[in-house]
Protein backbone atom coordinates (compact mmCIF):
# COMPACT_ATOMS: atom_id res chain seq x y z
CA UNK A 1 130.05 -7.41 159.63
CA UNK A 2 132.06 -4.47 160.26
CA UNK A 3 135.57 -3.75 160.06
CA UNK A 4 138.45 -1.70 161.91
CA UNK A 5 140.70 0.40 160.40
CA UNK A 6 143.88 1.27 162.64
CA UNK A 7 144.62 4.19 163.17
CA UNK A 8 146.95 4.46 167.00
CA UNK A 9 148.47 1.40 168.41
CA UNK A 10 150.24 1.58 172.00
CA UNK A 11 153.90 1.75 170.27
CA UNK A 12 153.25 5.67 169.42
CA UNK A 13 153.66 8.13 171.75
CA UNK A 14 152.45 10.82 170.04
CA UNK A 15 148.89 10.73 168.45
CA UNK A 16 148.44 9.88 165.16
CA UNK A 17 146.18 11.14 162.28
CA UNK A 18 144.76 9.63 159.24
CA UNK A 19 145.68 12.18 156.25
CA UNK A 20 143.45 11.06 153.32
CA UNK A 21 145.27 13.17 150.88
CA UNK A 22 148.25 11.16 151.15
CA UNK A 23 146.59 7.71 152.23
CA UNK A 24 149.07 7.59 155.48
CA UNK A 25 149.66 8.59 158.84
CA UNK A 26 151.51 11.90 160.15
CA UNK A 27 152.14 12.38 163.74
CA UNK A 28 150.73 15.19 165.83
CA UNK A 29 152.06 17.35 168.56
CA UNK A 30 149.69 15.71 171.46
CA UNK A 31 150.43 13.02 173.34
CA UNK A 32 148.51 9.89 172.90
CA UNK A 33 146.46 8.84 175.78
CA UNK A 34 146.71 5.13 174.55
CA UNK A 35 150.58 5.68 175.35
CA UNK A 36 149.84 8.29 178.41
CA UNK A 37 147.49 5.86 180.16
CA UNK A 38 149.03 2.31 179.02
CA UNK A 39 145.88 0.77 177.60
CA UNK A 40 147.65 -1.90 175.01
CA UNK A 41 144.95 -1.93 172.39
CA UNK A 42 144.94 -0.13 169.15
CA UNK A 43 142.42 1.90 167.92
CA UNK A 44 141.14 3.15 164.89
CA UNK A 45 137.69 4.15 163.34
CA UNK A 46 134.66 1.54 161.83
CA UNK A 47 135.71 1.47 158.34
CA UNK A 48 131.76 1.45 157.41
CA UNK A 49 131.00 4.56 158.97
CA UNK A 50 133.19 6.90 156.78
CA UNK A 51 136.76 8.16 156.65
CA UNK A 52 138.58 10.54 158.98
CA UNK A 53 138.30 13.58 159.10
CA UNK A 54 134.91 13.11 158.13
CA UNK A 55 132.24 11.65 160.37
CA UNK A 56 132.99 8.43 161.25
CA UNK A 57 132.82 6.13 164.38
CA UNK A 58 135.92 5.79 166.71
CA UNK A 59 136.31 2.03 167.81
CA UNK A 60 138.82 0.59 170.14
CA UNK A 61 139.65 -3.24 169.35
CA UNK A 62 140.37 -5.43 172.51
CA UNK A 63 143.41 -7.43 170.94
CA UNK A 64 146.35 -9.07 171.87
CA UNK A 65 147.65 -9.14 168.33
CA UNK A 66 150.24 -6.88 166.93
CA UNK A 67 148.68 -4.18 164.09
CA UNK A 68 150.66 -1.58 161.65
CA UNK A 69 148.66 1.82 161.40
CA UNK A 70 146.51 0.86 158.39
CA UNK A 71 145.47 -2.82 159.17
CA UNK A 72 142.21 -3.92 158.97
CA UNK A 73 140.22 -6.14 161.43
CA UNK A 74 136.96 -7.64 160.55
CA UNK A 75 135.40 -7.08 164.00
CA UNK A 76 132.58 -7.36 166.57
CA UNK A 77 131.39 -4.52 168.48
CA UNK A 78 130.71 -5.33 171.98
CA UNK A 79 130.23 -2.06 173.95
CA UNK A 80 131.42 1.15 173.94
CA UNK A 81 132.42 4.40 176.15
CA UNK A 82 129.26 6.80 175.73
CA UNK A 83 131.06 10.59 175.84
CA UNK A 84 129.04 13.50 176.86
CA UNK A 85 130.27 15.31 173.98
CA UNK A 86 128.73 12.54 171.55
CA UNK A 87 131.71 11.53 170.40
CA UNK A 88 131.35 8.17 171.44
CA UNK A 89 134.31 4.96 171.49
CA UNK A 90 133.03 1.75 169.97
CA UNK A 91 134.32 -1.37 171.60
CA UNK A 92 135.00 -4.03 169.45
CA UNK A 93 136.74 -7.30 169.71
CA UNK A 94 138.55 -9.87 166.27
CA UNK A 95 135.69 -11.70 164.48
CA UNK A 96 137.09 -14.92 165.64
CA UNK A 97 136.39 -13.64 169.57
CA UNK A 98 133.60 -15.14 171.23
CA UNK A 99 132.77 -12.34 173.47
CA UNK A 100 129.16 -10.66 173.00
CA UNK A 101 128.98 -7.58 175.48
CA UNK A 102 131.34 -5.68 177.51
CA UNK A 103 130.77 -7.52 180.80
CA UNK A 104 132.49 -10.74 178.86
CA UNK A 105 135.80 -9.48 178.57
CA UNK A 106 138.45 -10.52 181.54
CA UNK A 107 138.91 -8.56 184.32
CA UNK A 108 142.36 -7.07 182.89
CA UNK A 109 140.67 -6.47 179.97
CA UNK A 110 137.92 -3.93 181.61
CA UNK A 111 140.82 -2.47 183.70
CA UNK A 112 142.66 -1.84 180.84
CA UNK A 113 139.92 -0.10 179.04
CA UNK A 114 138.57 1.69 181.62
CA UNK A 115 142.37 3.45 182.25
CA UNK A 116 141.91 5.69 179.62
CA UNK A 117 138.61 7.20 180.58
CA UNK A 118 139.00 6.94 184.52
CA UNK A 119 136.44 10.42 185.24
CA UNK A 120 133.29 9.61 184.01
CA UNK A 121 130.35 12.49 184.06
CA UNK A 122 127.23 10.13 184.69
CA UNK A 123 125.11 13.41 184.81
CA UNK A 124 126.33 14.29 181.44
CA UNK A 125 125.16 10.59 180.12
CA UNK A 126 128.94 9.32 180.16
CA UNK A 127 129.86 5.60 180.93
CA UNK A 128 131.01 2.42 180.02
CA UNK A 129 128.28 0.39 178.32
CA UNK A 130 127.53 -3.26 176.61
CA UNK A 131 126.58 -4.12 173.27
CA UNK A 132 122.72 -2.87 173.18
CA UNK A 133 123.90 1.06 173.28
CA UNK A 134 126.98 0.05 170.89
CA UNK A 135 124.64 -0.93 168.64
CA UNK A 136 121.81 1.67 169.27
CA UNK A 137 124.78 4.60 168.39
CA UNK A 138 125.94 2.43 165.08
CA UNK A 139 122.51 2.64 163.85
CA UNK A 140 122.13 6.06 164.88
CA UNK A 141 124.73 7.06 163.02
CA UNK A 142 124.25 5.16 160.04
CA UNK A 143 120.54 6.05 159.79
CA UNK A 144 121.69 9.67 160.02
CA UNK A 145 123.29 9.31 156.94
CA UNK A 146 121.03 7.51 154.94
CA UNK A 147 122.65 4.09 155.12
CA UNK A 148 120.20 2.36 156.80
């Protein structure tokens, strides 16, 4: 089982940053493209993978339910938006979900998501994918770093 940690919900319009010195939040100058592109769901990193700023996993949780910056979400990742860059988006939906893969999310769901990442370089690898390459880049990543 893995868990979210929120870090951005749709309510900020600037982007927020996790400061582990202090434990808490700070704003930054740039503008939020959660806010900027009006995708509703929060977003935050996979609490297993480590602790901004050092590597971790970004995740985006499909949700309907109202989080603080700091709530956790025991979670199930689903898909994920594969970045050219390698600085991939986990997407993950509440435990308590039934959906298994990308492709079972509603309609507004997938058009909501797919706002924020609209130009996608397919030569450069980037897309929208299901669970199999969510899973593939978790165990990449946690196999990198001994953990599995």
């Amino acid at each position: 089982m893995f868990h979210i940690v929120i870090e951005q919900t749709v309510e900020y319009e600037k982007r927020m940053k996790y400061d582990p010195r202090t434990d808490s939040f700070v704003e930054t100058a740039d503008q939020s493209l959660f806010f900027v592109r009006g995708c509703p769901f929060p977003y935050g990193w996979l609490k297993e993978s480590g602790t901004p700023p050092d590597p971790h996993l970004d995740a985006i949780l499909v949700s309907s339910q109202v989080y603080q910056l700091g709530n956790e979400e025991a979670v199930r990742i689903i898909g994920c938006f594969a970045r050219g860059d390698g600085d991939h988006k986990l997407v993950c939906v509440p435990q308590e979900r039934r959906e298994m893969d990308l492709a079972d999310l509603s309609q507004g769901e997938r058009a909501s998501l797919f706002r924020l990442y609209p130009r996608v370089l397919e030569e450069q690898g980037e897309g929208w994918f299901g669970a199999e390459l969510a899973k593939e880049i978790v165990d990449r990543f946690l196999t990198s770093r001994g953990e599995r």
